[in-house]
C-alpha atoms as a PDB file:
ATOM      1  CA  UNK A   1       0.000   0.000   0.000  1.00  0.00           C
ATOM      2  CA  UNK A   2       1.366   3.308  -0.921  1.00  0.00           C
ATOM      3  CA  UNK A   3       2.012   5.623   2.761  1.00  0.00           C
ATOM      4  CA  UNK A   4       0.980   8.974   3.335  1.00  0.00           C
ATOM      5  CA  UNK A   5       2.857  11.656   2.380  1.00  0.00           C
ATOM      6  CA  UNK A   6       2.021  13.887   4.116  1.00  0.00           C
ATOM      7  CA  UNK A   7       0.493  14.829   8.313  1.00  0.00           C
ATOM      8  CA  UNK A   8      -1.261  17.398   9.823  1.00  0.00           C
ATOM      9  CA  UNK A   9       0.784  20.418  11.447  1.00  0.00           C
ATOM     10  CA  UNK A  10      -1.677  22.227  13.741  1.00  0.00           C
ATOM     11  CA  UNK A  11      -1.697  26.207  14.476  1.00  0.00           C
ATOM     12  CA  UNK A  12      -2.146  25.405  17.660  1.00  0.00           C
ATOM     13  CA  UNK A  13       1.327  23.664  18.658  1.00  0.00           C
ATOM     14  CA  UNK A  14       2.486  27.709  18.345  1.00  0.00           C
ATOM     15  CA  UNK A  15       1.934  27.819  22.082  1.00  0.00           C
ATOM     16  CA  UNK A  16       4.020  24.598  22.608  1.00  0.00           C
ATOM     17  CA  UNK A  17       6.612  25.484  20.450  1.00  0.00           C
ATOM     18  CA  UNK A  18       7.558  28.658  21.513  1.00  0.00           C
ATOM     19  CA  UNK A  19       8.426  27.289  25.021  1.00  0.00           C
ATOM     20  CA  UNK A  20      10.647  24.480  23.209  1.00  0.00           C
ATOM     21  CA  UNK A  21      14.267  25.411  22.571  1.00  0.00           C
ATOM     22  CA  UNK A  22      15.364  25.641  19.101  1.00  0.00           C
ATOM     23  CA  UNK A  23      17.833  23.099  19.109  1.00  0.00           C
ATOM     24  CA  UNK A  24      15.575  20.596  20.501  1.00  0.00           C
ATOM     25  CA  UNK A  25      12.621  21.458  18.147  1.00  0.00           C
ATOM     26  CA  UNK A  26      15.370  20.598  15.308  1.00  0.00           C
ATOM     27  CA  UNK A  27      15.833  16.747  16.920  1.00  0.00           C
ATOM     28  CA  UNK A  28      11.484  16.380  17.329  1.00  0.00           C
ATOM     29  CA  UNK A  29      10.737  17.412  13.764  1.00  0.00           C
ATOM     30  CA  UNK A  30      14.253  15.141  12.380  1.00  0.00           C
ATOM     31  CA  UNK A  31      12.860  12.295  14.445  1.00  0.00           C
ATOM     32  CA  UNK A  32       9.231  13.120  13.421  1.00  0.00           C
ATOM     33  CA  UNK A  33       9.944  12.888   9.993  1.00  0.00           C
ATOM     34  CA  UNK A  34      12.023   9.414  10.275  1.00  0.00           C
ATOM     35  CA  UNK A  35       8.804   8.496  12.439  1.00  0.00           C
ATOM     36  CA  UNK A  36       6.175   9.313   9.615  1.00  0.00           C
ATOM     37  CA  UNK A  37       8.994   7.667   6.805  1.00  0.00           C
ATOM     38  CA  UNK A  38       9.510   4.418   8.535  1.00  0.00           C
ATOM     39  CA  UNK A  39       6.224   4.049  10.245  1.00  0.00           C
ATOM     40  CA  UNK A  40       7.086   2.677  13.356  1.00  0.00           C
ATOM     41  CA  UNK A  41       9.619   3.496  16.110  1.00  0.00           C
ATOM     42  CA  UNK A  42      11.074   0.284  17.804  1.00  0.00           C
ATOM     43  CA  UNK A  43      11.753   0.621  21.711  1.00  0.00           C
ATOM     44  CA  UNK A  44       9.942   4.394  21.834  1.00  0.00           C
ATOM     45  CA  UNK A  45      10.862   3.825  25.730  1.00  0.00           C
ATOM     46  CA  UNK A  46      14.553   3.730  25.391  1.00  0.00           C
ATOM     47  CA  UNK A  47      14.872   6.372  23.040  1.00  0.00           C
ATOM     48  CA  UNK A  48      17.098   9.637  24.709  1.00  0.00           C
ATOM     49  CA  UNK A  49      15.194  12.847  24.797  1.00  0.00           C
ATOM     50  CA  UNK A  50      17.478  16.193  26.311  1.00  0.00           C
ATOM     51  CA  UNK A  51      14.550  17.425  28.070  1.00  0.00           C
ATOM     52  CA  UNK A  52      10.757  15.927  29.266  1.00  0.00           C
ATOM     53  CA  UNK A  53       9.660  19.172  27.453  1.00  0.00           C
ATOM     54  CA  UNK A  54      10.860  17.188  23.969  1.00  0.00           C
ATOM     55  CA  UNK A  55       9.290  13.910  25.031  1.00  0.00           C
ATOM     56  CA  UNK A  56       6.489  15.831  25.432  1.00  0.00           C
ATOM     57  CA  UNK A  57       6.099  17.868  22.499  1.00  0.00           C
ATOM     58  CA  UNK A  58       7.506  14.719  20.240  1.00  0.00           C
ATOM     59  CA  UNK A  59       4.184  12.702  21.652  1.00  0.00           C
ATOM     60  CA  UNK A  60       1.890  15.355  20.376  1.00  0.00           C
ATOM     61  CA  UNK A  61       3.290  15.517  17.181  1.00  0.00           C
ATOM     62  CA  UNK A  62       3.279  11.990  16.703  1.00  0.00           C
ATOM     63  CA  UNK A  63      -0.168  11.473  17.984  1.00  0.00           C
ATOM     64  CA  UNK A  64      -1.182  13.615  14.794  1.00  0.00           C
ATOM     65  CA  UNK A  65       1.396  12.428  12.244  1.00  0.00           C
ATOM     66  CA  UNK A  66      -0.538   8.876  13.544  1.00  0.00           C
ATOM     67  CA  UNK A  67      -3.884  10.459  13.025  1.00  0.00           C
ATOM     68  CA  UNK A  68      -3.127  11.368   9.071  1.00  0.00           C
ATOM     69  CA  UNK A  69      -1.574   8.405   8.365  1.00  0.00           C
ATOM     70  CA  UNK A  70      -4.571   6.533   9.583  1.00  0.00           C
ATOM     71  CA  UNK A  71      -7.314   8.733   7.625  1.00  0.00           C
ATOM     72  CA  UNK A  72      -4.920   8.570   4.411  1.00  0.00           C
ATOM     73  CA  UNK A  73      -5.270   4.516   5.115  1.00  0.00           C
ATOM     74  CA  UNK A  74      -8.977   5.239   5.268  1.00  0.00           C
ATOM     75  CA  UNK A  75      -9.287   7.476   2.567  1.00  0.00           C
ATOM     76  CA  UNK A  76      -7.366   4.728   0.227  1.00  0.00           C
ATOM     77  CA  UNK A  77      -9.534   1.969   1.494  1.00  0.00           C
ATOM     78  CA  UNK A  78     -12.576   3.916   0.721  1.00  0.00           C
ATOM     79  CA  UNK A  79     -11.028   5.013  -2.364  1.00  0.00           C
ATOM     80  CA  UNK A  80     -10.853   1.290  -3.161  1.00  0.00           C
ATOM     81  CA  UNK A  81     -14.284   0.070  -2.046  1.00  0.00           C
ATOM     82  CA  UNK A  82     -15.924   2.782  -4.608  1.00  0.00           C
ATOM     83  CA  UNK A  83     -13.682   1.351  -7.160  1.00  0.00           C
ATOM     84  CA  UNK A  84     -14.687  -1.984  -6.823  1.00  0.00           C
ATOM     85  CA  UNK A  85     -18.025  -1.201  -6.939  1.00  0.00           C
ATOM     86  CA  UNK A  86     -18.054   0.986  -9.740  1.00  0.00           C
ATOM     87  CA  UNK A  87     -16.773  -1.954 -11.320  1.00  0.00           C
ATOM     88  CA  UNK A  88     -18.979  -4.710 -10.145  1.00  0.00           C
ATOM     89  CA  UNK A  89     -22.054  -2.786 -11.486  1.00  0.00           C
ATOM     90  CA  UNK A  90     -20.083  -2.005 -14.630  1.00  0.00           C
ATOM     91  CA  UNK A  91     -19.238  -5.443 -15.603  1.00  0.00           C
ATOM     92  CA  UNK A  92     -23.251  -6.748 -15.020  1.00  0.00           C
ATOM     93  CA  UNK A  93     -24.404  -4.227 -17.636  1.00  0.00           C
END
């Protein structure tokens, strides 16, 4: 199945990020985006955050990068169920 490529970046993490350094917003969106490529994140527990503030603000974001990904899925799906049907009712004519 062909992934997502793209997730939703909310207005409203403004607030959030302008507590979180600059440096460390660098390392959530790098490991974000290596999230959202690879889908999964083996041993999320173990992985080395500087601060609680970027373990934080790296959970929100991939909350919603897991939210797209799973209404893209759901979008295809759909996308797919139409098609089929489409087709069914074309091939009985």
């Amino acid at each position: 199945m062909k992934k997502a490529q793209w997730f939703k970046f909310h207005k409203t993490y403004k607030d959030m990020f302008s507590i979180t350094p600059d440096e460390e917003l660098g390392r959530i969106i790098k490991r974000l985006i290596k999230y959202f490529d690879v889908g999964e994140i083996k041993d999320i527990e173990k992985m080395s955050f500087a601060s609680p503030t970027e373990q934080i603000v790296f959970s929100v974001l991939k909350q919603s990068a897991d939210e797209s990904i799973l209404e893209y899925n759901k979008a295809v799906e759909n996308g797919a169920k139409g098609a089929r049907k489409r087709w069914k009712n074309h091939k009985s004519k």
